[in-house]
N, C-alpha and C. Protein backbone atom coordinates (compact mmCIF):
# COMPACT_ATOMS: atom_id res chain seq x y z
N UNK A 1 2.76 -0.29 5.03
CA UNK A 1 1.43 0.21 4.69
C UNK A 1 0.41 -0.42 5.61
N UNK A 2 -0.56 0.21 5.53
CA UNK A 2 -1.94 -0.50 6.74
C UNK A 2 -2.74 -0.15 5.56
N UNK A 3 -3.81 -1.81 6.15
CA UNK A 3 -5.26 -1.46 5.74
C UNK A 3 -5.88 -2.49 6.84
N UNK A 4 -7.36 -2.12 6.79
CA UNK A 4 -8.13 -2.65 7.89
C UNK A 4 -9.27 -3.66 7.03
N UNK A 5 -9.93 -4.63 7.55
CA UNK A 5 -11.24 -5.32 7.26
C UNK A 5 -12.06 -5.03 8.37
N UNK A 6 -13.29 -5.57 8.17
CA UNK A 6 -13.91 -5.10 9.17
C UNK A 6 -13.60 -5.30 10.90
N UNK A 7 -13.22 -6.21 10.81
CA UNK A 7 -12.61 -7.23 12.21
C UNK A 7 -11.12 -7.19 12.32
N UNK A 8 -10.42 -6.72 11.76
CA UNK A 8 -8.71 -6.79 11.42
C UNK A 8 -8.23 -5.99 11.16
N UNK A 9 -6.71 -5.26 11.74
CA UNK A 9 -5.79 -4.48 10.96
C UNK A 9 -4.43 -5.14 10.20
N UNK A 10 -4.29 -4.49 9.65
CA UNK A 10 -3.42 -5.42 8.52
C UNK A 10 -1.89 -4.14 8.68
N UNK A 11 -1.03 -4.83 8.75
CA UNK A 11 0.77 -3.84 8.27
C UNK A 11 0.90 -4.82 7.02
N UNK A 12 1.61 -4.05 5.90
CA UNK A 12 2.60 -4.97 5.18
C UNK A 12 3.62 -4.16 4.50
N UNK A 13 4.84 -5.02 4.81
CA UNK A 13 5.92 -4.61 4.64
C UNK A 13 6.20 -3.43 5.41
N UNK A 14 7.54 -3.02 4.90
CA UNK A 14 8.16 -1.84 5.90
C UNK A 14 9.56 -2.14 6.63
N UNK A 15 10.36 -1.95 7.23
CA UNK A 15 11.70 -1.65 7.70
C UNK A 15 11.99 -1.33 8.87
N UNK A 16 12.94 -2.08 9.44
CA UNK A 16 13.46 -2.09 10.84
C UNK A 16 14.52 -1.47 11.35
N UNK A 17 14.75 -0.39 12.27
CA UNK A 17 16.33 0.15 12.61
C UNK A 17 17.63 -0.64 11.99
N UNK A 18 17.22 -1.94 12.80
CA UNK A 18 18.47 -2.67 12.11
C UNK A 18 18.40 -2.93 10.75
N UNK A 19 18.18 -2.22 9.93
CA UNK A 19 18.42 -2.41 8.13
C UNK A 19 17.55 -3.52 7.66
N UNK A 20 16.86 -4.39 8.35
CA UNK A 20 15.94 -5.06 7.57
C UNK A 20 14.47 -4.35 6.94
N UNK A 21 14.49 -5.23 6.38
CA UNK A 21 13.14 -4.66 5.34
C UNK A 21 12.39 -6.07 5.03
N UNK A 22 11.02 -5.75 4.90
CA UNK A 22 9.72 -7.06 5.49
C UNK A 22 8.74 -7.37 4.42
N UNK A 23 8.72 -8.08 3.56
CA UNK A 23 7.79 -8.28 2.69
C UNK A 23 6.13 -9.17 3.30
N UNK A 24 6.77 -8.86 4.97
CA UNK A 24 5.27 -9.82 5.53
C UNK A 24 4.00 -9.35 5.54
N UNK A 25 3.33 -9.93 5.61
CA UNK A 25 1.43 -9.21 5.77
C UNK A 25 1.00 -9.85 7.27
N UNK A 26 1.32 -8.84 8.19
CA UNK A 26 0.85 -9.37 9.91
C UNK A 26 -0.94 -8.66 9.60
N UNK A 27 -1.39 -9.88 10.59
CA UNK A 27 -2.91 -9.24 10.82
C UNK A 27 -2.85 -9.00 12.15
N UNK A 28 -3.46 -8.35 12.75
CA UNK A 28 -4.17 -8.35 14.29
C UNK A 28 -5.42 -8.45 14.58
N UNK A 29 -6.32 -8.64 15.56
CA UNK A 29 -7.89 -8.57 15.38
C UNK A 29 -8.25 -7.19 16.22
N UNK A 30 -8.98 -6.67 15.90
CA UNK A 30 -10.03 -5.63 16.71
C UNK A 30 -10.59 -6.21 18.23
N UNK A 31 -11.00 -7.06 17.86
CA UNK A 31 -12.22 -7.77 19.18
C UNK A 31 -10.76 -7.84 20.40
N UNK A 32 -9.98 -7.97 20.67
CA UNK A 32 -9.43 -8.57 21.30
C UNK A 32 -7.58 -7.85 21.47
N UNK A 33 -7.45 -7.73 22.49
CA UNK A 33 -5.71 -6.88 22.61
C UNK A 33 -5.06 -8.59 22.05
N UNK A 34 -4.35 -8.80 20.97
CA UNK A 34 -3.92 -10.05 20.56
C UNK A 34 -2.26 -9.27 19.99
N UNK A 35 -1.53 -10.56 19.77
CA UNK A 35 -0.12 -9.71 19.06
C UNK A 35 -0.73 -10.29 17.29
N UNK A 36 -0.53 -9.55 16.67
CA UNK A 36 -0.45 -9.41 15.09
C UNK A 36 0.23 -11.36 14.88
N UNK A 37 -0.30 -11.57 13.55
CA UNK A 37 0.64 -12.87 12.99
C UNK A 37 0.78 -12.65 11.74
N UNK A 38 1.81 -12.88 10.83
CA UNK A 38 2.28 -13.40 10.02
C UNK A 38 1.49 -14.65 8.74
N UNK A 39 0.98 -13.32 8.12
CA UNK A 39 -0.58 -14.10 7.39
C UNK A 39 -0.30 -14.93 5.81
N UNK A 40 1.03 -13.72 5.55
CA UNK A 40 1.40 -13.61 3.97
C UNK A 40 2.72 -12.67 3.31
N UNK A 41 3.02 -13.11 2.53
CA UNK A 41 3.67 -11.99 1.55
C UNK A 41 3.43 -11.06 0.50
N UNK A 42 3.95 -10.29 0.56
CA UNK A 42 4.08 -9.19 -0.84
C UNK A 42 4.55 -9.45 -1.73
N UNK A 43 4.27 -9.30 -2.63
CA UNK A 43 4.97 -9.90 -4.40
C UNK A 43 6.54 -9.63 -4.28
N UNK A 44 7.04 -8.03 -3.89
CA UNK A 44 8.52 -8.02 -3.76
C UNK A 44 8.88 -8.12 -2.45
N UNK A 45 10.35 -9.01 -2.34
CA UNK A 45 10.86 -9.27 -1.44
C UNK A 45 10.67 -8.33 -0.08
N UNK A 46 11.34 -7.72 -0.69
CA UNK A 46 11.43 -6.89 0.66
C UNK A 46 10.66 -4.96 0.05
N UNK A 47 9.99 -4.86 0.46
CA UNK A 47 8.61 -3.40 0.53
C UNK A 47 9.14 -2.91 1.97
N UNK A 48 9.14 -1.19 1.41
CA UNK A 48 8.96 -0.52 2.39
C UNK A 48 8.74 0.95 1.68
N UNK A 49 8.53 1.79 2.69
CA UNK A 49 7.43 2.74 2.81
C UNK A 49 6.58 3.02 1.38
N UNK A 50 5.57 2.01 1.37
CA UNK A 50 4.15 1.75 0.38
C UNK A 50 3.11 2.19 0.98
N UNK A 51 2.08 2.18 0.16
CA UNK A 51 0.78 3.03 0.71
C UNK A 51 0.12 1.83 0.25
N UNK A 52 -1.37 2.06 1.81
CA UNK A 52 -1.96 0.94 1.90
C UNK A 52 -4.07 1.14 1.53
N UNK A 53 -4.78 0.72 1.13
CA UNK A 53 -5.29 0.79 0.48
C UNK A 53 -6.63 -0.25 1.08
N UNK A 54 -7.79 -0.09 1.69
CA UNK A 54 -9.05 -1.37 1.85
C UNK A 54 -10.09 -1.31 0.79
N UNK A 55 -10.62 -2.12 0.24
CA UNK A 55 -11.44 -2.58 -0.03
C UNK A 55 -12.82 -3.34 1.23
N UNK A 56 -14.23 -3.89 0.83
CA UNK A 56 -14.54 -4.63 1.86
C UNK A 56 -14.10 -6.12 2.02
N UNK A 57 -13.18 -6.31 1.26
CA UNK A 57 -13.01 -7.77 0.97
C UNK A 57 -11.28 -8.19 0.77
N UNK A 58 -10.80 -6.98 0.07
CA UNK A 58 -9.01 -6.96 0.39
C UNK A 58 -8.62 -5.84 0.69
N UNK A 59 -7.22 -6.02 1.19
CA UNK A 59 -6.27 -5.22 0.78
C UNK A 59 -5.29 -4.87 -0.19
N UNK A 60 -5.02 -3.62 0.21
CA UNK A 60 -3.70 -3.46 -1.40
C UNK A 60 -2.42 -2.96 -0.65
N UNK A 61 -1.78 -2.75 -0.92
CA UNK A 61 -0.33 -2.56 -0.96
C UNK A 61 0.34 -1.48 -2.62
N UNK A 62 0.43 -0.46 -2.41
CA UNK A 62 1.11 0.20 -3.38
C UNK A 62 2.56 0.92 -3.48
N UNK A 63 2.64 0.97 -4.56
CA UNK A 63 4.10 1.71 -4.48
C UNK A 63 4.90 0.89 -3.78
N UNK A 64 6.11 1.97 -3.12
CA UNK A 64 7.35 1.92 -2.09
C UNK A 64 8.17 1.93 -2.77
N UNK A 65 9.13 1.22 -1.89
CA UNK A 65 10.90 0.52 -2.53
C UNK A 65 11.47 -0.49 -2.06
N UNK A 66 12.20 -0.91 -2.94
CA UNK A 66 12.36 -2.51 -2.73
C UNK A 66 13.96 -2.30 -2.95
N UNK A 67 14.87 -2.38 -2.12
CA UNK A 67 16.39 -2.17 -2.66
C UNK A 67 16.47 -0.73 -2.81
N UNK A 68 17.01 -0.25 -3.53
CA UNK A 68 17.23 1.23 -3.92
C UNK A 68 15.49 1.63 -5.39
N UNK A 69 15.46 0.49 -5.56
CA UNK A 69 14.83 0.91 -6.49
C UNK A 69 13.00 1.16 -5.97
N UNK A 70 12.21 2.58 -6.40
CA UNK A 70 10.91 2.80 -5.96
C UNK A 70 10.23 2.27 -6.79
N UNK A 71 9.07 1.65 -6.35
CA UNK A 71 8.06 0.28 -7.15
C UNK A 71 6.89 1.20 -7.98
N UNK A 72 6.20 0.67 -8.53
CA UNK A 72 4.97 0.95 -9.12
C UNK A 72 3.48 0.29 -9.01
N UNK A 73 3.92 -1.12 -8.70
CA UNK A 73 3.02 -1.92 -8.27
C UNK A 73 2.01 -1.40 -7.33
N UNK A 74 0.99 -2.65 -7.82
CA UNK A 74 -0.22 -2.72 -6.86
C UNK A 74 -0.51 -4.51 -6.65
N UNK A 75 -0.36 -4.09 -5.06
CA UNK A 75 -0.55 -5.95 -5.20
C UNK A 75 -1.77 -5.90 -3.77
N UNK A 76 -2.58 -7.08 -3.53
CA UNK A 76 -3.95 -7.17 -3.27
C UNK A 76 -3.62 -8.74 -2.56
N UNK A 77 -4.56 -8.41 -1.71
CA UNK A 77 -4.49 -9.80 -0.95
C UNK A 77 -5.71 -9.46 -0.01
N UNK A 78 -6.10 -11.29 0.28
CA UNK A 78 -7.77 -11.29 0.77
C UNK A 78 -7.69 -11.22 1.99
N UNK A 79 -8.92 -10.60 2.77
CA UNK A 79 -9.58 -10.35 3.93
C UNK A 79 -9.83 -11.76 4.65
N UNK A 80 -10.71 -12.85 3.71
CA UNK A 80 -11.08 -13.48 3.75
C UNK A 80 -10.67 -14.58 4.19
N UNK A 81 -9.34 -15.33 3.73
CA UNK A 81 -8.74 -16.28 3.40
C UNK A 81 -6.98 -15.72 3.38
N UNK A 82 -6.19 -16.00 4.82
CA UNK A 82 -4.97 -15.60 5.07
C UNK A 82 -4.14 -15.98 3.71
N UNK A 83 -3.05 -15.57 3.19
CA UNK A 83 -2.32 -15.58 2.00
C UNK A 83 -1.39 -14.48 1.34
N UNK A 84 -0.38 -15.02 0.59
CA UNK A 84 0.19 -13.89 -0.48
C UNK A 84 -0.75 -12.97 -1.05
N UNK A 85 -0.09 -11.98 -1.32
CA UNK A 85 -0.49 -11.00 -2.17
C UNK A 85 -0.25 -11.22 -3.43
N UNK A 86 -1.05 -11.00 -4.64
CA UNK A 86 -1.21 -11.01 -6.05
C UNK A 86 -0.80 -10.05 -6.53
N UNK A 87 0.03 -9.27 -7.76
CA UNK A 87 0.40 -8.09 -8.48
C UNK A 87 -0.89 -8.45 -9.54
N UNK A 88 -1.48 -7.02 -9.14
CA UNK A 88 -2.75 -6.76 -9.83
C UNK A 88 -2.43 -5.63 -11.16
N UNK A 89 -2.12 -4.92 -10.83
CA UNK A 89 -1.72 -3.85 -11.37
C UNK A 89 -0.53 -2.67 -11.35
N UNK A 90 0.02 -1.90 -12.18
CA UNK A 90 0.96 -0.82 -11.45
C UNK A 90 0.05 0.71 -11.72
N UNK A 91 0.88 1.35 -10.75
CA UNK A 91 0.28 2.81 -10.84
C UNK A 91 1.21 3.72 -12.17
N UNK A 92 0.70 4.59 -12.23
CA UNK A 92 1.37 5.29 -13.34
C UNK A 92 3.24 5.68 -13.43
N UNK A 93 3.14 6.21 -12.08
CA UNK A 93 4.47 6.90 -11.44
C UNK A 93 5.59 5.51 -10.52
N UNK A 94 6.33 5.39 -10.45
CA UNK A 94 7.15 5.11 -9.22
C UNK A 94 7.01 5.89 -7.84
N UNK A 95 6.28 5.18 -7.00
CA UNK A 95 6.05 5.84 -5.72
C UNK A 95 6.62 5.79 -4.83
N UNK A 96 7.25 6.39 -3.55
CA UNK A 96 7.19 5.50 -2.12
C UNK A 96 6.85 7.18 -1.27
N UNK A 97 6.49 6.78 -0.16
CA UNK A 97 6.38 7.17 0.82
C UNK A 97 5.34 8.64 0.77
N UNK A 98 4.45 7.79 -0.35
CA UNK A 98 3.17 8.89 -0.56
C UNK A 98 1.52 8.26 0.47
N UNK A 99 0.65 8.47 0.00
CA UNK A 99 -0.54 8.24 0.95
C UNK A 99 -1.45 7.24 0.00
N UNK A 100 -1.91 6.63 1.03
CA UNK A 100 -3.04 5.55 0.79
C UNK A 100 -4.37 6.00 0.64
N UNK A 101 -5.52 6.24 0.55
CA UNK A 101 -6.91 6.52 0.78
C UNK A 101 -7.52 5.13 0.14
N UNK A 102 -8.80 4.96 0.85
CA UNK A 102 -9.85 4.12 0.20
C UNK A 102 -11.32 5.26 -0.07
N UNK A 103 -12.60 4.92 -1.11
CA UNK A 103 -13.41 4.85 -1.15
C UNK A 103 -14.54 3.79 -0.84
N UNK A 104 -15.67 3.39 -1.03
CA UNK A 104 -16.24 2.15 -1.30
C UNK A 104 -15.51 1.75 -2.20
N UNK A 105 -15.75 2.47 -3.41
CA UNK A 105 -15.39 1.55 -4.79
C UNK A 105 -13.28 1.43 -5.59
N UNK A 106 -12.95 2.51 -4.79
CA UNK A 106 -11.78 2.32 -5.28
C UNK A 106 -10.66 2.99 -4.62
N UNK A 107 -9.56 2.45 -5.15
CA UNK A 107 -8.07 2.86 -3.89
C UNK A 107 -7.34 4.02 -4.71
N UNK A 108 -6.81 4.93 -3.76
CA UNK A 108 -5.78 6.08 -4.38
C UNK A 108 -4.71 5.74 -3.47
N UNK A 109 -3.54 6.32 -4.78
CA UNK A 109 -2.39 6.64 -4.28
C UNK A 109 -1.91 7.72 -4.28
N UNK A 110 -1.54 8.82 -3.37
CA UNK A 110 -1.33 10.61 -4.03
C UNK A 110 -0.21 10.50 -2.93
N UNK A 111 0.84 12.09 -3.92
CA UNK A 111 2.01 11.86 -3.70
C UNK A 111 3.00 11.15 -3.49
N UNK A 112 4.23 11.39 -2.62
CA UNK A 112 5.24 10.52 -2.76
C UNK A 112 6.58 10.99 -3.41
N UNK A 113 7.84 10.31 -3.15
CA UNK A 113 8.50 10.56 -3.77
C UNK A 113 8.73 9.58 -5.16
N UNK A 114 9.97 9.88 -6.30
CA UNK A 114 10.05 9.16 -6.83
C UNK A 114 11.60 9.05 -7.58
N UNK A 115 12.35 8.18 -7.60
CA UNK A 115 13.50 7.66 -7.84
C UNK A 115 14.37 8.14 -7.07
N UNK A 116 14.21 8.94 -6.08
CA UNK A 116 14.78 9.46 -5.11
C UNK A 116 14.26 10.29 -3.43
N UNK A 117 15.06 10.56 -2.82
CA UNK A 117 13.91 11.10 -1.77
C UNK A 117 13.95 12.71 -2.11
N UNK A 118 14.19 13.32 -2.93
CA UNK A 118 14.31 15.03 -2.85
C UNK A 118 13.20 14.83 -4.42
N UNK A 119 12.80 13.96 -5.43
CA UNK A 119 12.09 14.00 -6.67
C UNK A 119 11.03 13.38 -6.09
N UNK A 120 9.70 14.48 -5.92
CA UNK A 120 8.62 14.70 -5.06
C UNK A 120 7.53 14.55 -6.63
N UNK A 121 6.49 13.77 -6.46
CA UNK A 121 5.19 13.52 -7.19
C UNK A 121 4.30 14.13 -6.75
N UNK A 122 2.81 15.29 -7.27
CA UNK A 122 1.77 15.46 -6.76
C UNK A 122 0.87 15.04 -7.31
N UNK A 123 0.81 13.39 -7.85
CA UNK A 123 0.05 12.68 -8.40
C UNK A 123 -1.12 12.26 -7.96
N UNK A 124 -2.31 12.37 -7.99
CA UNK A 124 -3.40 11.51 -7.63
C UNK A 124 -3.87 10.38 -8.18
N UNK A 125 -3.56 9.10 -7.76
CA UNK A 125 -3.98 7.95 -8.78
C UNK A 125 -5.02 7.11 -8.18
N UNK A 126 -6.05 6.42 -9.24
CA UNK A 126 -7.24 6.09 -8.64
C UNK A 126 -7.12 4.40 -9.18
N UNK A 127 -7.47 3.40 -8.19
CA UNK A 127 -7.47 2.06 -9.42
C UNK A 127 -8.89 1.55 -9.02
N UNK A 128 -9.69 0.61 -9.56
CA UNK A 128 -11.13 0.00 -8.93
C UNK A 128 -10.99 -0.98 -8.31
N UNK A 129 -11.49 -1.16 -7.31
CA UNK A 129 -12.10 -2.11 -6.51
C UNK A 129 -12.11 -3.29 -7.09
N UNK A 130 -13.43 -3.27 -7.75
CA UNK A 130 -14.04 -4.12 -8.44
C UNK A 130 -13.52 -4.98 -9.70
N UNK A 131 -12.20 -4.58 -10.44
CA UNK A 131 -11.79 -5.67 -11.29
C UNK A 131 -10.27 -5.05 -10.92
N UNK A 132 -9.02 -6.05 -11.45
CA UNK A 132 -7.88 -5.83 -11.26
C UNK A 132 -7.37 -5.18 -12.44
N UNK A 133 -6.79 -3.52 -12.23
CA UNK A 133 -6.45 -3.09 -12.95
C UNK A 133 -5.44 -2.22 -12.74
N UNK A 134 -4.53 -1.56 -13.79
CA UNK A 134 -3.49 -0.50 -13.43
C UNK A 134 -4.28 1.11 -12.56
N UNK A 135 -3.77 1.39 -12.42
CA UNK A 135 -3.76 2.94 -11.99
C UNK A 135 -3.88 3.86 -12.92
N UNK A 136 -5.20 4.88 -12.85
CA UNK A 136 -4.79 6.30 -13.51
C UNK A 136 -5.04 7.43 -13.24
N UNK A 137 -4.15 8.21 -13.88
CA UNK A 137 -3.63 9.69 -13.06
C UNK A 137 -5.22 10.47 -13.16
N UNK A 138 -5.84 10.46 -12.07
CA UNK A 138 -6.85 11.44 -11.86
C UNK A 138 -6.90 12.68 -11.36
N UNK A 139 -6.00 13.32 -10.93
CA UNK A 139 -5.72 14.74 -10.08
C UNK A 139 -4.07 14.60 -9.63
N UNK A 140 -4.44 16.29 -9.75
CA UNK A 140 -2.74 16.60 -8.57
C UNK A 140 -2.99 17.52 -7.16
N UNK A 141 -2.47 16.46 -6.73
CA UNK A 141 -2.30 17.63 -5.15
C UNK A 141 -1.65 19.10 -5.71
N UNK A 142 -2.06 20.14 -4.27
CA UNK A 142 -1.18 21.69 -4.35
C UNK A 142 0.46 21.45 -4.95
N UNK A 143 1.16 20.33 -4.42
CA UNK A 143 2.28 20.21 -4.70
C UNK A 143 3.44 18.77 -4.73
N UNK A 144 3.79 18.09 -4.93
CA UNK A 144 5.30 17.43 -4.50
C UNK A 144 4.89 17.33 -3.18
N UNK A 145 5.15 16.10 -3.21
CA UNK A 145 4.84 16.09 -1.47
C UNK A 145 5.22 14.64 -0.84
N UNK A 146 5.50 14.27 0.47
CA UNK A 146 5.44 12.62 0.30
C UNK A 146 6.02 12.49 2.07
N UNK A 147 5.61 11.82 2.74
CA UNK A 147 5.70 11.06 4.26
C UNK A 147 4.39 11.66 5.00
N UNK A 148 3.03 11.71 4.36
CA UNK A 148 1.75 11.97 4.41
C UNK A 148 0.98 10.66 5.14
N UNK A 149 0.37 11.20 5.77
CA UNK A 149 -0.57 10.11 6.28
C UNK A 149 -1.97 9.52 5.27
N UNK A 150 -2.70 8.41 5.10
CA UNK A 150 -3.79 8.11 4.69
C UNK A 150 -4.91 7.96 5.20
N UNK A 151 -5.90 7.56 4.92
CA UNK A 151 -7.28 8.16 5.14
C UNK A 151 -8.21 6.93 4.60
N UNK A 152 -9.02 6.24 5.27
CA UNK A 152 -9.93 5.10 4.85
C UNK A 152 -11.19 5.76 5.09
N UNK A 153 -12.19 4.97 4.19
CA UNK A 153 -14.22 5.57 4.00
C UNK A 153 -14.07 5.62 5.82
């Protein structure tokens, strides 16, 4: 998943040809062609294809899969101050490989698959910014859908 701060892009988690899978949080800076470092972790071991989520102050990390099994979680970690990620909340559905969006005030997760890659979600889920909370189902996309790109303010 990606999310950005104002000065920074953020990856976390995700999966390598060779069968590994990455519970890390690399940053990179904007100002400067630099290589990414190794800031933090994700609550589960090993995350991959999750949707990523900014705030002005954190990031989130949603959904994916961890092993065979697709997550629900929402976990958050600061802009501010390099570190782990916190499990804040879960979303309604089991997600992976649906889309991220931000607003000012709050993060979505829409589409995705779920407990499998052919059982497709057209969920829209919204959580706030502003206090740590679960996810709820606010809209559905046209359809089932999931390896979608995301979209930040």
């Amino acid at each position: 998943s990606g999310q950005s701060s104002s000065d920074s892009g953020y990856t976390a988690g995700g999966a390598a040809p060779n069968g590994n899978y990455y519970d890390r949080i690399d940053k990179f800076p904007f100002a400067s062609d630099s290589d990414a470092t190794d800031v933090g972790d994700l609550t589960a071991q090993t995350t991959q294809m999750g949707s990523g989520q900014s705030s002005t102050t954190h990031g989130y990390a949603t959904g994916g899969v961890v092993g065979p099994f697709h997550q629900s979680k929402i976990d958050k970690f600061s802009f501010t101050s390099d570190g782990n990620a916190s499990n804040i909340g879960n979303l309604t559905v089991t997600q992976a490989a649906g889309s991220g969006q931000s607003s000012t005030d709050s993060g979505y997760a829409s589409g995705g698959n779920i407990n499998d890659r052919y059982t497709l979600t057209n969920t829209i889920e919204k959580f706030p910014f502003a206090s740590d909370a679960d996810g709820t189902d606010v809209a559905d996309l046209f359809s089932g859908i999931w390896d979608t790109s995301g979209q930040q303010y």
